[in-house]
C-alpha atoms as a PDB file:
ATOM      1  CA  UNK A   1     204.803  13.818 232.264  1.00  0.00           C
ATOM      2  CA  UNK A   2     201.354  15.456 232.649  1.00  0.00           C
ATOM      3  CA  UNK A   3     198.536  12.771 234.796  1.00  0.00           C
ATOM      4  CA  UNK A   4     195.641  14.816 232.989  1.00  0.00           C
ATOM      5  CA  UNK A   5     194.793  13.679 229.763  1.00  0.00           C
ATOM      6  CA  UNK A   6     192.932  15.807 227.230  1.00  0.00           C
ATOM      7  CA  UNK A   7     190.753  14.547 224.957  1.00  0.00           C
ATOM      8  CA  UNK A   8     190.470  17.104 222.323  1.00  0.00           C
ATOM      9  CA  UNK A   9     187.243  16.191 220.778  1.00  0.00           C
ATOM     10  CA  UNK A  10     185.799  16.100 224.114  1.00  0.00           C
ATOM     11  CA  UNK A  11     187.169  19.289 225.043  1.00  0.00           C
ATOM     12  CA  UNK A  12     185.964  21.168 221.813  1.00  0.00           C
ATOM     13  CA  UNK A  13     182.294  19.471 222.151  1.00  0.00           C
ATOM     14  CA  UNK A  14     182.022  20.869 225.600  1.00  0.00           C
ATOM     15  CA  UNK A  15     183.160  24.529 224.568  1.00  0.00           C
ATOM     16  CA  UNK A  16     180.862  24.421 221.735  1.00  0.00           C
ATOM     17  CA  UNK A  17     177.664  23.314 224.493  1.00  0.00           C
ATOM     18  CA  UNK A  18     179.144  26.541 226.804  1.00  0.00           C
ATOM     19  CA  UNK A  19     178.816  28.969 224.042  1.00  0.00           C
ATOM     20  CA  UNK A  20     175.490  27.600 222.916  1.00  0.00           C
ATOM     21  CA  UNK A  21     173.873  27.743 225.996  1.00  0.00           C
ATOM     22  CA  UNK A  22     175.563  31.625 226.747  1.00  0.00           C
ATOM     23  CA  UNK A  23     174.052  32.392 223.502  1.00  0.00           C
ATOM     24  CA  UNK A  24     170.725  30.883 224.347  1.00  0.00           C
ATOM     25  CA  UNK A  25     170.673  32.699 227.382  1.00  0.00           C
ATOM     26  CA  UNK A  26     171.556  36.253 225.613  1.00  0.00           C
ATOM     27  CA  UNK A  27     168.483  35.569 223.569  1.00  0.00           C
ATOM     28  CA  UNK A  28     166.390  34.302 226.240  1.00  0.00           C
ATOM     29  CA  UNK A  29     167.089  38.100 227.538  1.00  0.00           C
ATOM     30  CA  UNK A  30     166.752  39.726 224.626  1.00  0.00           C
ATOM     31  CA  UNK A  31     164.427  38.579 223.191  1.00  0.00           C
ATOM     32  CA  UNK A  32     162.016  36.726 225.596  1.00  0.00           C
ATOM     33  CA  UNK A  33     158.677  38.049 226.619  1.00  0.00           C
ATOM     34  CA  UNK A  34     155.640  36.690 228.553  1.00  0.00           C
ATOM     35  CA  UNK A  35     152.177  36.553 226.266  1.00  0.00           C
ATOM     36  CA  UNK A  36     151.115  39.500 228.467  1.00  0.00           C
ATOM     37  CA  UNK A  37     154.267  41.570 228.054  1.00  0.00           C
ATOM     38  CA  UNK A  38     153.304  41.190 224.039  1.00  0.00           C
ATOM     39  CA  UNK A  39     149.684  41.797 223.617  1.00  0.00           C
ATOM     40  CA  UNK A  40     151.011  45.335 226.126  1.00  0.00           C
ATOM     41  CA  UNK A  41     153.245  45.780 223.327  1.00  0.00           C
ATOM     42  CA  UNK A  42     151.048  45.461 220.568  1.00  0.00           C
ATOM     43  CA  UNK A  43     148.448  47.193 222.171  1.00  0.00           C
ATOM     44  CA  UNK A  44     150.841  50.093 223.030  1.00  0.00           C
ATOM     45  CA  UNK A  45     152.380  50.580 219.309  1.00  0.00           C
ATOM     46  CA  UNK A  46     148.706  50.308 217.982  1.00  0.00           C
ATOM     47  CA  UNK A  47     147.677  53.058 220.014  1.00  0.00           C
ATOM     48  CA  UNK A  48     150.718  55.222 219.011  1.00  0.00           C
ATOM     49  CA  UNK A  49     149.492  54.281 214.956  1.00  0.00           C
ATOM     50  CA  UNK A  50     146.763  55.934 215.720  1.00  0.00           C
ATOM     51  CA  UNK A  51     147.715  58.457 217.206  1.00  0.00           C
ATOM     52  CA  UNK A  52     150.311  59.446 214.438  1.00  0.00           C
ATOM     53  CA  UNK A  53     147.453  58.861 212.022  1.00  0.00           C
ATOM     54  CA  UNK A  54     145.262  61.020 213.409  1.00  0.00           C
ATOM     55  CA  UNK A  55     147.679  63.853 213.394  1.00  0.00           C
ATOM     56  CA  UNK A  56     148.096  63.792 209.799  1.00  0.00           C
ATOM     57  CA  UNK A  57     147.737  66.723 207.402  1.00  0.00           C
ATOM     58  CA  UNK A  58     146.049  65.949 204.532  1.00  0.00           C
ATOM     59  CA  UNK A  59     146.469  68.372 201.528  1.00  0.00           C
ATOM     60  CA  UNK A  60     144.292  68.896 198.992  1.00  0.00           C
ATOM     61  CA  UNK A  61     144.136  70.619 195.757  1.00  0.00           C
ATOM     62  CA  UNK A  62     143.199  74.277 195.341  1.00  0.00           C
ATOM     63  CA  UNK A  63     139.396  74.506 194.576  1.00  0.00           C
ATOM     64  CA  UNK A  64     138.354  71.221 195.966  1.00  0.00           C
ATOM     65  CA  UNK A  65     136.135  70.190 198.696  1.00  0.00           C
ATOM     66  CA  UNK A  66     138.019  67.988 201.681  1.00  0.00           C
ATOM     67  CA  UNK A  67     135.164  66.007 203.023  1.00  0.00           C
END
């Protein structure tokens, strides 16, 4: 017979810590930024709002004044 006993409960608690934690760590990497890397971030897609804003066409109807 086998020396190495298994308890199962044991053995499922620790797999379910190991994925946890590999899962933490996926997000940490996905989805972690510093303060600094997100104000850059917000400050960067602000920038490109207004620069697709300003591009816009605005149409207006015939016989009208625009401004």
């Amino acid at each position: 017979m086998s020396d190495n006993v298994v308890r199962l409960r044991t053995f499922r608690k620790a797999k379910a810590r190991n994925e946890a934690e590999k899962r933490a760590e996926e997000n940490r990497i996905k989805f972690g930024q510093t303060k600094a890397e997100k104000q850059a971030r917000k400050a960067e897609e602000a920038r490109a709002g207004k620069a697709h804003e300003a591009g816009r066409i605005v149409l207006t109807k015939p016989g009208t004044d625009p401004h």
